[in-house]
C-alpha atoms as a PDB file:
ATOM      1  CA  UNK A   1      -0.531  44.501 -81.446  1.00  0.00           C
ATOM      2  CA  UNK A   2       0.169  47.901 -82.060  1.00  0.00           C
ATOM      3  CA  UNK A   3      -0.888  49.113 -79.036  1.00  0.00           C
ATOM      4  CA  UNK A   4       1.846  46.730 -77.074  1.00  0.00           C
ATOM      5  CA  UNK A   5       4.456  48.370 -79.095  1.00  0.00           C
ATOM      6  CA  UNK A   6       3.440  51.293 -77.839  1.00  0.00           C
ATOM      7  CA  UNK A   7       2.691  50.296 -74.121  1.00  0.00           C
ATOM      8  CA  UNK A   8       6.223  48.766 -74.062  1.00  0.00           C
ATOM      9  CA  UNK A   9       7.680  52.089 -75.699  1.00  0.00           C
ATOM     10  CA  UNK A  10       6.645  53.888 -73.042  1.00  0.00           C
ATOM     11  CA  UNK A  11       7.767  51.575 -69.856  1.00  0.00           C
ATOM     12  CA  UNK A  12      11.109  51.477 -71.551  1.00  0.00           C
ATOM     13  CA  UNK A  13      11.367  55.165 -71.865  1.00  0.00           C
ATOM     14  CA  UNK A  14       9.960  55.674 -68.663  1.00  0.00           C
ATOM     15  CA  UNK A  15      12.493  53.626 -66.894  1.00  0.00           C
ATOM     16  CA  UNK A  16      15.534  55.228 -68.662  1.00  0.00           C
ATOM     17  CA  UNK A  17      14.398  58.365 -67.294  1.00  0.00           C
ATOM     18  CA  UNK A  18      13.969  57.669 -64.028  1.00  0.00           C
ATOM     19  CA  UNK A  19      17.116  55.435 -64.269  1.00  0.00           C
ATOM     20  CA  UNK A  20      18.975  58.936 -65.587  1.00  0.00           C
ATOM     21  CA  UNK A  21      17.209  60.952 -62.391  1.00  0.00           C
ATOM     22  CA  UNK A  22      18.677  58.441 -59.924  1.00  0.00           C
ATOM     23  CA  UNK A  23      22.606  58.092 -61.180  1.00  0.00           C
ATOM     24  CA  UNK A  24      22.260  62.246 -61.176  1.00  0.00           C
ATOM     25  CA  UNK A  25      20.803  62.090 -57.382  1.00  0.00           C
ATOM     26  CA  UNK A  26      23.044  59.523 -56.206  1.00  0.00           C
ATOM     27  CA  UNK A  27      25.900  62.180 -57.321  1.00  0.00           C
ATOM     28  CA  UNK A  28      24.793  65.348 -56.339  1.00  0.00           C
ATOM     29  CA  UNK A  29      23.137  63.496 -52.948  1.00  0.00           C
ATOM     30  CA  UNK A  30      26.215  61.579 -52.151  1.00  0.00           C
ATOM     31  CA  UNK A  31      27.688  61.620 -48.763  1.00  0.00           C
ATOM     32  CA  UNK A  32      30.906  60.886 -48.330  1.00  0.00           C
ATOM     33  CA  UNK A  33      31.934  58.054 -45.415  1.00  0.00           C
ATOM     34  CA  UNK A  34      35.269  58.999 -43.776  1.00  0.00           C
ATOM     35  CA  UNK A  35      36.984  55.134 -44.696  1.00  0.00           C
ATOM     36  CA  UNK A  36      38.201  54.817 -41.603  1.00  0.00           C
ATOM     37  CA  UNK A  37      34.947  54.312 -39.939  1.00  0.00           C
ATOM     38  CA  UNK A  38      34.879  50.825 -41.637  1.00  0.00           C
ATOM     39  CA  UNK A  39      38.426  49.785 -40.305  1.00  0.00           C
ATOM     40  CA  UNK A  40      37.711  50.745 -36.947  1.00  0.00           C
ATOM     41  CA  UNK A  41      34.514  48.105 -36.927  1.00  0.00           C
ATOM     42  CA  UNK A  42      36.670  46.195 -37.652  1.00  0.00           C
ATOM     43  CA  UNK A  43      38.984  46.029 -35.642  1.00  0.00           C
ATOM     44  CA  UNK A  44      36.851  46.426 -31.986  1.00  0.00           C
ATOM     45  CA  UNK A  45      35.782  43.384 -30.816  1.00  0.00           C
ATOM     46  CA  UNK A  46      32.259  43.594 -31.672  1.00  0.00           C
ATOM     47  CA  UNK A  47      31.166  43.084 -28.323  1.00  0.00           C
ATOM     48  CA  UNK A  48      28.410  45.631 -27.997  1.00  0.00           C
ATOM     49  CA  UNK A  49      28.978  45.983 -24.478  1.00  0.00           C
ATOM     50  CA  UNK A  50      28.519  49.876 -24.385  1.00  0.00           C
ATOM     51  CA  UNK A  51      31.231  49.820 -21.184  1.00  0.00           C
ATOM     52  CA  UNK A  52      32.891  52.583 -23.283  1.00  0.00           C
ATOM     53  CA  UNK A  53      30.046  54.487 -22.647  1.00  0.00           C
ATOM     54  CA  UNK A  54      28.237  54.609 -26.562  1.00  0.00           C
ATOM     55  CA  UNK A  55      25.939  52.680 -27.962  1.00  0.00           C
ATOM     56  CA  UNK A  56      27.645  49.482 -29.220  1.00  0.00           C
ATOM     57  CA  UNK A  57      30.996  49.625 -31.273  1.00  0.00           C
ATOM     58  CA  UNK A  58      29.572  51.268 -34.064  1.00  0.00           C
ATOM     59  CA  UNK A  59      28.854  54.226 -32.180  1.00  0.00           C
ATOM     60  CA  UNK A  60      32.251  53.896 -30.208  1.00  0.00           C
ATOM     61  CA  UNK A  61      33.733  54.348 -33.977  1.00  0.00           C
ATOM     62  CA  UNK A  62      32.068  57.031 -34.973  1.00  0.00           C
ATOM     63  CA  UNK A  63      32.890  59.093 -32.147  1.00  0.00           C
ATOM     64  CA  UNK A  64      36.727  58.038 -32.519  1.00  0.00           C
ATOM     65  CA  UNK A  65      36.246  59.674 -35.579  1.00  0.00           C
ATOM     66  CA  UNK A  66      34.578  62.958 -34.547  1.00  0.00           C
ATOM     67  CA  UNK A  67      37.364  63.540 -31.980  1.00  0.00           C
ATOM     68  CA  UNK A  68      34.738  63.241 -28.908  1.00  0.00           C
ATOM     69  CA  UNK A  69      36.005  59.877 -27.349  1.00  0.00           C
ATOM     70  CA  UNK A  70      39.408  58.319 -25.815  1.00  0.00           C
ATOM     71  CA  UNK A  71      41.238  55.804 -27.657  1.00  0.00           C
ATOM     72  CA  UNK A  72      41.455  53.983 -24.324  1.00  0.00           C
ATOM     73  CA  UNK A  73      37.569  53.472 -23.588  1.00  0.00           C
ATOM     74  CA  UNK A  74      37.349  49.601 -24.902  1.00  0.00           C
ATOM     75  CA  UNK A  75      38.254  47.578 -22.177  1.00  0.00           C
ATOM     76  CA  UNK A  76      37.244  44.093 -23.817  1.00  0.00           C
ATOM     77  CA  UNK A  77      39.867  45.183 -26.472  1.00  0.00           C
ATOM     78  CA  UNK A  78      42.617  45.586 -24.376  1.00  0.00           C
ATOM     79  CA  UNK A  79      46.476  47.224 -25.251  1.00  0.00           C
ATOM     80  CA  UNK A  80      45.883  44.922 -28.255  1.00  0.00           C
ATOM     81  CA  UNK A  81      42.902  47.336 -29.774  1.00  0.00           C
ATOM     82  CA  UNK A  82      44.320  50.659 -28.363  1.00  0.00           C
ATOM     83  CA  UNK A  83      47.427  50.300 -30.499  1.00  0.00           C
ATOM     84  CA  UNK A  84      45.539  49.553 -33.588  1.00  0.00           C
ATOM     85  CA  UNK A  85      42.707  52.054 -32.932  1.00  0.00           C
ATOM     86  CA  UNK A  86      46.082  55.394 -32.219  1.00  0.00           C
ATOM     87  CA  UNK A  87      46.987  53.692 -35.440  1.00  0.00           C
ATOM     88  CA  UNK A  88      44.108  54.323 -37.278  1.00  0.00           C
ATOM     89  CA  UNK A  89      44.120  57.923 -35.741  1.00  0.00           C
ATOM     90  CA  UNK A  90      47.730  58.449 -35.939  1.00  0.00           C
ATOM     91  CA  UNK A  91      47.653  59.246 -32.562  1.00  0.00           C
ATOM     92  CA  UNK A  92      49.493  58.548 -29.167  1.00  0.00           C
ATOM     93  CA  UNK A  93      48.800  54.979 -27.938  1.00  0.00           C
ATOM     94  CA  UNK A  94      48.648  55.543 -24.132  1.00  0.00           C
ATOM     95  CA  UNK A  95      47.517  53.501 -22.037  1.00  0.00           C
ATOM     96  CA  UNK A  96      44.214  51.104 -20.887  1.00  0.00           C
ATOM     97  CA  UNK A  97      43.339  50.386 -17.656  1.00  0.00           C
ATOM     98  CA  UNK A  98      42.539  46.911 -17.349  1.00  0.00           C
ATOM     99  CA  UNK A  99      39.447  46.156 -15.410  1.00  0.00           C
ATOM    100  CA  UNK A 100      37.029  42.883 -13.931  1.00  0.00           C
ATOM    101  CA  UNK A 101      33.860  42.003 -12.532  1.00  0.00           C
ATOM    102  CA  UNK A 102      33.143  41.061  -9.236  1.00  0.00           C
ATOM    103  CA  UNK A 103      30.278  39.301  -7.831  1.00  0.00           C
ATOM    104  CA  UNK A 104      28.726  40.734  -4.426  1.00  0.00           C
ATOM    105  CA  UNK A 105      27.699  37.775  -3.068  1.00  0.00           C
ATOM    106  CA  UNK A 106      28.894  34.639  -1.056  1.00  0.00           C
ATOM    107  CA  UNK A 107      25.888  33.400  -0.674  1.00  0.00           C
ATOM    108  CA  UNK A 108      26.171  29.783  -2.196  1.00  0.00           C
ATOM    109  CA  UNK A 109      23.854  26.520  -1.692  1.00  0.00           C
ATOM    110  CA  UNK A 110      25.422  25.633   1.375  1.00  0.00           C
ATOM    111  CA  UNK A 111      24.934  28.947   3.228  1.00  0.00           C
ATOM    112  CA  UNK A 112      21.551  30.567   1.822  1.00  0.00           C
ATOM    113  CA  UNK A 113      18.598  28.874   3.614  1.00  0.00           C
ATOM    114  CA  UNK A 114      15.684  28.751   1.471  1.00  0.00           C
ATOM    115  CA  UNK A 115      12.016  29.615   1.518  1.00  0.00           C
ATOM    116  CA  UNK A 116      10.759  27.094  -1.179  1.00  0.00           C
ATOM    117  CA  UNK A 117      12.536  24.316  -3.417  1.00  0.00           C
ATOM    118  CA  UNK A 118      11.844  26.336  -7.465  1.00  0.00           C
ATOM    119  CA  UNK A 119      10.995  23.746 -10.314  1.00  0.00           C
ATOM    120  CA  UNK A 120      10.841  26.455 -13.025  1.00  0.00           C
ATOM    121  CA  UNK A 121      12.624  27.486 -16.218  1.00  0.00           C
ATOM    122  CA  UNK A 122      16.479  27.599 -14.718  1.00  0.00           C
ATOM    123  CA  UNK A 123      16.921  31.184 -15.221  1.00  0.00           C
ATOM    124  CA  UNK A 124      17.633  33.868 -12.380  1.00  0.00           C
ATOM    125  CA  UNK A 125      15.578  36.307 -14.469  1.00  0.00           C
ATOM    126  CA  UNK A 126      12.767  33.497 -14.204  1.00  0.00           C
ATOM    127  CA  UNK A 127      13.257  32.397 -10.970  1.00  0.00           C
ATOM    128  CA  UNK A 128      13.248  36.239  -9.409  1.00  0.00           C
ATOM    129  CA  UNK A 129       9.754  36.648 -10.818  1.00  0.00           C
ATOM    130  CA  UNK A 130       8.529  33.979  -9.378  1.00  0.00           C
ATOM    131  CA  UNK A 131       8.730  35.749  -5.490  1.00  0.00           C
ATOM    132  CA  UNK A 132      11.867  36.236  -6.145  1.00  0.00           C
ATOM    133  CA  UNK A 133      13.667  32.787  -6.209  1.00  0.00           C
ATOM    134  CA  UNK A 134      13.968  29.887  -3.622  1.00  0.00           C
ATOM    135  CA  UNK A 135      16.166  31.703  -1.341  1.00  0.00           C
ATOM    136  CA  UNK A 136      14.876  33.689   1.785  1.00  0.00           C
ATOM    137  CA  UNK A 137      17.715  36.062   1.196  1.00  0.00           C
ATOM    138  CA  UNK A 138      15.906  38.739  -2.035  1.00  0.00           C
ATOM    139  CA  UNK A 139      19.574  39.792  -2.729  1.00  0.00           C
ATOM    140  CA  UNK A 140      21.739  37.480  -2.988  1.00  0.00           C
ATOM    141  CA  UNK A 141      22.642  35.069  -5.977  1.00  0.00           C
ATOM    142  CA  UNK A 142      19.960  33.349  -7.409  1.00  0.00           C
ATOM    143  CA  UNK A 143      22.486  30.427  -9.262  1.00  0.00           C
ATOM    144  CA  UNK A 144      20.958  29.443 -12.485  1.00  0.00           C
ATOM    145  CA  UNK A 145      23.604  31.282 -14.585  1.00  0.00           C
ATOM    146  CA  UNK A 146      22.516  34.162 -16.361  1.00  0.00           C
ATOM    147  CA  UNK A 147      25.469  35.726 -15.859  1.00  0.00           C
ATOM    148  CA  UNK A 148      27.726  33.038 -17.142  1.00  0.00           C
ATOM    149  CA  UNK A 149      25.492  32.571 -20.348  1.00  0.00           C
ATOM    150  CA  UNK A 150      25.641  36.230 -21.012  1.00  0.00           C
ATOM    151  CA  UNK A 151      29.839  36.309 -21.056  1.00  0.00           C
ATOM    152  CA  UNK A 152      31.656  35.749 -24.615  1.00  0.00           C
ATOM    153  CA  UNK A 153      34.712  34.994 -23.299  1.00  0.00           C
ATOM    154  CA  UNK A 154      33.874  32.113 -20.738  1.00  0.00           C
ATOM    155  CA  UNK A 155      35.218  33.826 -17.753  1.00  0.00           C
ATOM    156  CA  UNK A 156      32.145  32.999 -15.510  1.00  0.00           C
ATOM    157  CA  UNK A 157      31.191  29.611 -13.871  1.00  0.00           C
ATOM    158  CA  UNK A 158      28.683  28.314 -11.351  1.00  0.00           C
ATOM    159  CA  UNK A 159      30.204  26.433  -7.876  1.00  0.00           C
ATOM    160  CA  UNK A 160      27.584  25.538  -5.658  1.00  0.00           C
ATOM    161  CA  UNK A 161      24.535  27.281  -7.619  1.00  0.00           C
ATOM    162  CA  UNK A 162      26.894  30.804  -7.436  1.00  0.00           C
ATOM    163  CA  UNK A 163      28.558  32.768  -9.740  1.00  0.00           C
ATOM    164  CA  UNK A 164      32.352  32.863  -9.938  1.00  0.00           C
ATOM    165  CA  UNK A 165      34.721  35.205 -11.848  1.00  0.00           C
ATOM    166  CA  UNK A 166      37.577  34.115 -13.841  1.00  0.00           C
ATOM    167  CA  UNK A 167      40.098  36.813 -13.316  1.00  0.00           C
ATOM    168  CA  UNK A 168      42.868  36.059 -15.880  1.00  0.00           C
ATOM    169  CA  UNK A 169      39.890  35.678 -18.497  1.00  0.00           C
ATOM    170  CA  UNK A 170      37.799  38.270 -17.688  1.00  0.00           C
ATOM    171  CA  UNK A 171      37.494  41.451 -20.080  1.00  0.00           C
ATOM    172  CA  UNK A 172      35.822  43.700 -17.946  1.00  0.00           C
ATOM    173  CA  UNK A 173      33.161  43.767 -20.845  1.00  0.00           C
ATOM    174  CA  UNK A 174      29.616  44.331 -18.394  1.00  0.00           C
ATOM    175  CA  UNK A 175      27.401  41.878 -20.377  1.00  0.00           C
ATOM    176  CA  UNK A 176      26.878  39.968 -16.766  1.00  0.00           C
ATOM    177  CA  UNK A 177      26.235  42.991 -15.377  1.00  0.00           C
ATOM    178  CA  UNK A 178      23.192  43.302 -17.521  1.00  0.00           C
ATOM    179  CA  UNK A 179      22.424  39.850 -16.927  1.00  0.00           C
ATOM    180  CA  UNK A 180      22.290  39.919 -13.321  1.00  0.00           C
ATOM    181  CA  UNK A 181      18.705  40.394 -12.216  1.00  0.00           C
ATOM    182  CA  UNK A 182      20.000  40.726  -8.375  1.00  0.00           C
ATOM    183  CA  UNK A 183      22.317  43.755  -9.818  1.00  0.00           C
ATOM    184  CA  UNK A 184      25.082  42.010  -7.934  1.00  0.00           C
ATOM    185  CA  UNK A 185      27.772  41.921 -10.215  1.00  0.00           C
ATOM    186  CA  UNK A 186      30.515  45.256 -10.991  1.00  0.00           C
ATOM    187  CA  UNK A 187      32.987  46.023 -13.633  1.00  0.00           C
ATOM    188  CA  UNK A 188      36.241  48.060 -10.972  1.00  0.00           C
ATOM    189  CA  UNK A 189      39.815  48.714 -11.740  1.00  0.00           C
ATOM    190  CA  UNK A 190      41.391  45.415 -11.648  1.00  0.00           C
ATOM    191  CA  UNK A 191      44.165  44.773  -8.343  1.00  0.00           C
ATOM    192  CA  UNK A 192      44.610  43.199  -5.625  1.00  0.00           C
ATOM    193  CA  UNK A 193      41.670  44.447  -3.425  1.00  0.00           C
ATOM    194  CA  UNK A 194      38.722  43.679  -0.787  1.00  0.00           C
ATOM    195  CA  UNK A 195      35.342  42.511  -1.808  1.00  0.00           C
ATOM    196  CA  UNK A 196      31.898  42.809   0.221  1.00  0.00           C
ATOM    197  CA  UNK A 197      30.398  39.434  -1.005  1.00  0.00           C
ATOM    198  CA  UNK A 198      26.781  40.658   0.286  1.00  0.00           C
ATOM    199  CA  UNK A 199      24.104  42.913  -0.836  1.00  0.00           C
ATOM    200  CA  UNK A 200      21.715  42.260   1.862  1.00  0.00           C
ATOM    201  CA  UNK A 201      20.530  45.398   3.155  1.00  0.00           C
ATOM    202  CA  UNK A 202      18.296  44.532   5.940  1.00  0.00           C
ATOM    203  CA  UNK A 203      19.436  44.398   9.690  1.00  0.00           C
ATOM    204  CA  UNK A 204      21.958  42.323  10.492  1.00  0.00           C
ATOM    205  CA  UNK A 205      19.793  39.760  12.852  1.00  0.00           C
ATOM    206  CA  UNK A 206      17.050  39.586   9.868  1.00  0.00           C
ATOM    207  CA  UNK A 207      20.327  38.740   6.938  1.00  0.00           C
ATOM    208  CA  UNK A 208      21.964  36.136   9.474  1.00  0.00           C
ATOM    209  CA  UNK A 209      18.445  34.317   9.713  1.00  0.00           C
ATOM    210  CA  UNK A 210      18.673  33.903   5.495  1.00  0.00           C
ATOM    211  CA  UNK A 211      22.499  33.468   4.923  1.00  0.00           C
ATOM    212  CA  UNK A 212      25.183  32.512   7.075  1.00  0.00           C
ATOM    213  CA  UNK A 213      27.600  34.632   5.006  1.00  0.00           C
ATOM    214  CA  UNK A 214      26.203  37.987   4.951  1.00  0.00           C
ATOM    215  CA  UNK A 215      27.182  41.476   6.214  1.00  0.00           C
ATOM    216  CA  UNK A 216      25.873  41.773   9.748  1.00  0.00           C
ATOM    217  CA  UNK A 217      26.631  46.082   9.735  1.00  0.00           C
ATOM    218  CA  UNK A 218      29.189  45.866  12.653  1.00  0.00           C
ATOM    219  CA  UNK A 219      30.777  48.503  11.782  1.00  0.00           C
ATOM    220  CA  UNK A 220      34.240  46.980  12.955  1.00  0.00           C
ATOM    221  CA  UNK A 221      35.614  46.518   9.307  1.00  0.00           C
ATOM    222  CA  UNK A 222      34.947  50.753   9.070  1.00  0.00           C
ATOM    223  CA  UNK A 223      36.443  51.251  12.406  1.00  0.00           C
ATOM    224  CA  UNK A 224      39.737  49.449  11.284  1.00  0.00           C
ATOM    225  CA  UNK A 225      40.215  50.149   8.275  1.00  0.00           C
ATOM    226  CA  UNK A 226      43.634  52.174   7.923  1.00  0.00           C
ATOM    227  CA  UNK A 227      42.466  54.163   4.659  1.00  0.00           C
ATOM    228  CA  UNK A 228      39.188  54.959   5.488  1.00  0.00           C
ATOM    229  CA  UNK A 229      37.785  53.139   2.427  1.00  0.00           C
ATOM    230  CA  UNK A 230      34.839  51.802   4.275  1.00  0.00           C
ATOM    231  CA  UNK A 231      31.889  53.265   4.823  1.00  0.00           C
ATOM    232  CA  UNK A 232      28.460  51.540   6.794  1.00  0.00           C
ATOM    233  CA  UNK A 233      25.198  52.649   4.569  1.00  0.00           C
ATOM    234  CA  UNK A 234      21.818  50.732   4.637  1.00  0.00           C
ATOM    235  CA  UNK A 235      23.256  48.375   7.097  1.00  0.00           C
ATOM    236  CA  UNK A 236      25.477  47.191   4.244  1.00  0.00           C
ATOM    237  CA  UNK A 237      29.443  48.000   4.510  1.00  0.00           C
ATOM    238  CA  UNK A 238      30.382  49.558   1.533  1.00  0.00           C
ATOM    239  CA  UNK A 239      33.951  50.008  -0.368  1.00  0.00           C
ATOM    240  CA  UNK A 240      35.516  52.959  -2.040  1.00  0.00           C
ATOM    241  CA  UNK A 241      37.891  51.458  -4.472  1.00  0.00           C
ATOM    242  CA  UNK A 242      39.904  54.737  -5.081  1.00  0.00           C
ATOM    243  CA  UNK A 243      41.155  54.631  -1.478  1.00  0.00           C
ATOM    244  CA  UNK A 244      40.960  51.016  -1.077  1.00  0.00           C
ATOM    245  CA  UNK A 245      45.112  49.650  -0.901  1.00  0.00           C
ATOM    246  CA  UNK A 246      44.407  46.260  -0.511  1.00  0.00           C
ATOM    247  CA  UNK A 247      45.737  45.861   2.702  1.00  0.00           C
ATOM    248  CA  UNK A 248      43.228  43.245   3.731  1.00  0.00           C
ATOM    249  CA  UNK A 249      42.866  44.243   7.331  1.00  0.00           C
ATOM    250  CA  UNK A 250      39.288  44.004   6.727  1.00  0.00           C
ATOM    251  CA  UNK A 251      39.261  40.643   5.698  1.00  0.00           C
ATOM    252  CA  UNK A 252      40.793  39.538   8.773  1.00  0.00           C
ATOM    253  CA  UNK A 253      38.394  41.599  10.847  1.00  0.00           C
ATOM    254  CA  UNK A 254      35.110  40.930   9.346  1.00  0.00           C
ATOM    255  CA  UNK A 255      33.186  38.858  12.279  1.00  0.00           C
ATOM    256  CA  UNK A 256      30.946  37.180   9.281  1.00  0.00           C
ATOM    257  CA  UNK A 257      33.708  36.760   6.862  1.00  0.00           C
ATOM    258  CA  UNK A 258      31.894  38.319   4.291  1.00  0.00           C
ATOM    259  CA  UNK A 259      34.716  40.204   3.312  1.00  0.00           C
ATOM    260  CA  UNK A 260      36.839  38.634   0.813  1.00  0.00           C
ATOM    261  CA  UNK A 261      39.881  39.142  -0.927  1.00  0.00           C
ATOM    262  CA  UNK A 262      39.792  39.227  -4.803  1.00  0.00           C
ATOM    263  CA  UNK A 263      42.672  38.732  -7.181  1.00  0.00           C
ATOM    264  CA  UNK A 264      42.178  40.000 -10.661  1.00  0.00           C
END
């Protein structure tokens, strides 16, 4: 009996020692967490999207905090989160520029022709493995809806087995962007501007045979355009959205009509 006594003597002792080593540690080891850190977790929408350019919100925080990023970077945020974040600071607000994705494609069921009718797990990430989808055309919109499952706010929906943007409800976040396995969807400076609905980069003869809708490289929408905003590379015409005024002489041009106007 006497020899519990003493085992449970010990154990006791033990642990108030090692208790005492750990309060002194966790004082003279303490790092201090700038407070601020937690309210500006807070306050960002928890997204994840990295469009501000770090990894996830977290990391958009902490470099708030170490002076190396804009207040302005979190698009999905909006005004809304800018004021609140130059707030936090106690810095200028400024201001955000507010943008949308696009999808590069016009290809829907009506105008792709396809190669083989696809019975497998409706996914475009699934269906592209599998030669690459049902459609002849490799680059346009495969229509199962990645994208639209991927976006927290709802601002995507499928019309004819292809994707469709929601302007007023987009955040400009990039989740679909990820999503897209065809890599046909941007995040641009919202306006009123042009959109190539095609990524088909193959000669025009070869994309009309696949999709009724797709960029034949004519060059006439570069020839006409009035800013010089379009260029013709890999058979594919190709806008620069910094010159781009929105003009929409292109649209009415464009001998394929793949050239569309977008409102966002």
């Amino acid at each position: 009996m006497e020899a519990v006594y003493i085992a449970v003597f010990f154990v006791t002792v033990t642990g108030i020692i090692c208790a005492a080593v750990l309060c002194v540690a966790s004082k003279l080891m303490h790092v201090k967490v700038d407070e601020r850190i937690a309210a500006l977790q807070e306050i960002l929408p928890g997204v994840n999207c990295g469009v501000c350019g770090y990894p996830g919100c977290s990391g958009y925080a902490k470099a708030l905090l170490s002076g190396g990023a804009k207040t302005n970077l979190c698009t999905p945020g909006g005004s809304g989160v800018l004021v609140k974040i130059s707030g936090i600071l106690g810095v200028e607000a400024g201001t955000i520029e507010r943008k949308t994705a696009i999808v590069s494609c016009n290809g829907d069921y009506n105008t792709q022709k396809k190669k083989m009718e696809y019975k497998g797990i409706r996914s475009c990430e699934a269906a592209k493995a599998l030669y690459g989808g049902e459609n002849l055309c490799a680059f346009g919109c495969l229509g199962y809806g990645d994208c639209r499952n991927a976006c927290p706010v709802s601002a995507i929906c499928m019309e004819n087995s292809l994707a469709h943007i929601i302007a007023e409800k987009c955040s400009g976040c990039g989740l679909c962007v990820k999503a897209c396995p065809n890599n046909l969807i941007l995040v641009v400076k919202a306006g009123k501007q042009a959109l190539v609905a095609c990524k088909n980069i193959e000669k025009g003869a070869v994309t009309r045979k696949k999709c009724v809708s797709g960029c034949i490289a004519c060059t006439k929408c570069v020839k006409e355009c009035p800013e010089g905003a379009i260029t013709m590379a890999d058979n594919l015409a190709r806008i620069d959205y910094e010159k781009c005024t929105g003009c929409g002489h292109c649209i009415n041009v464009c001998i394929a009509k793949c050239i569309m106007p977008r409102e966002a």
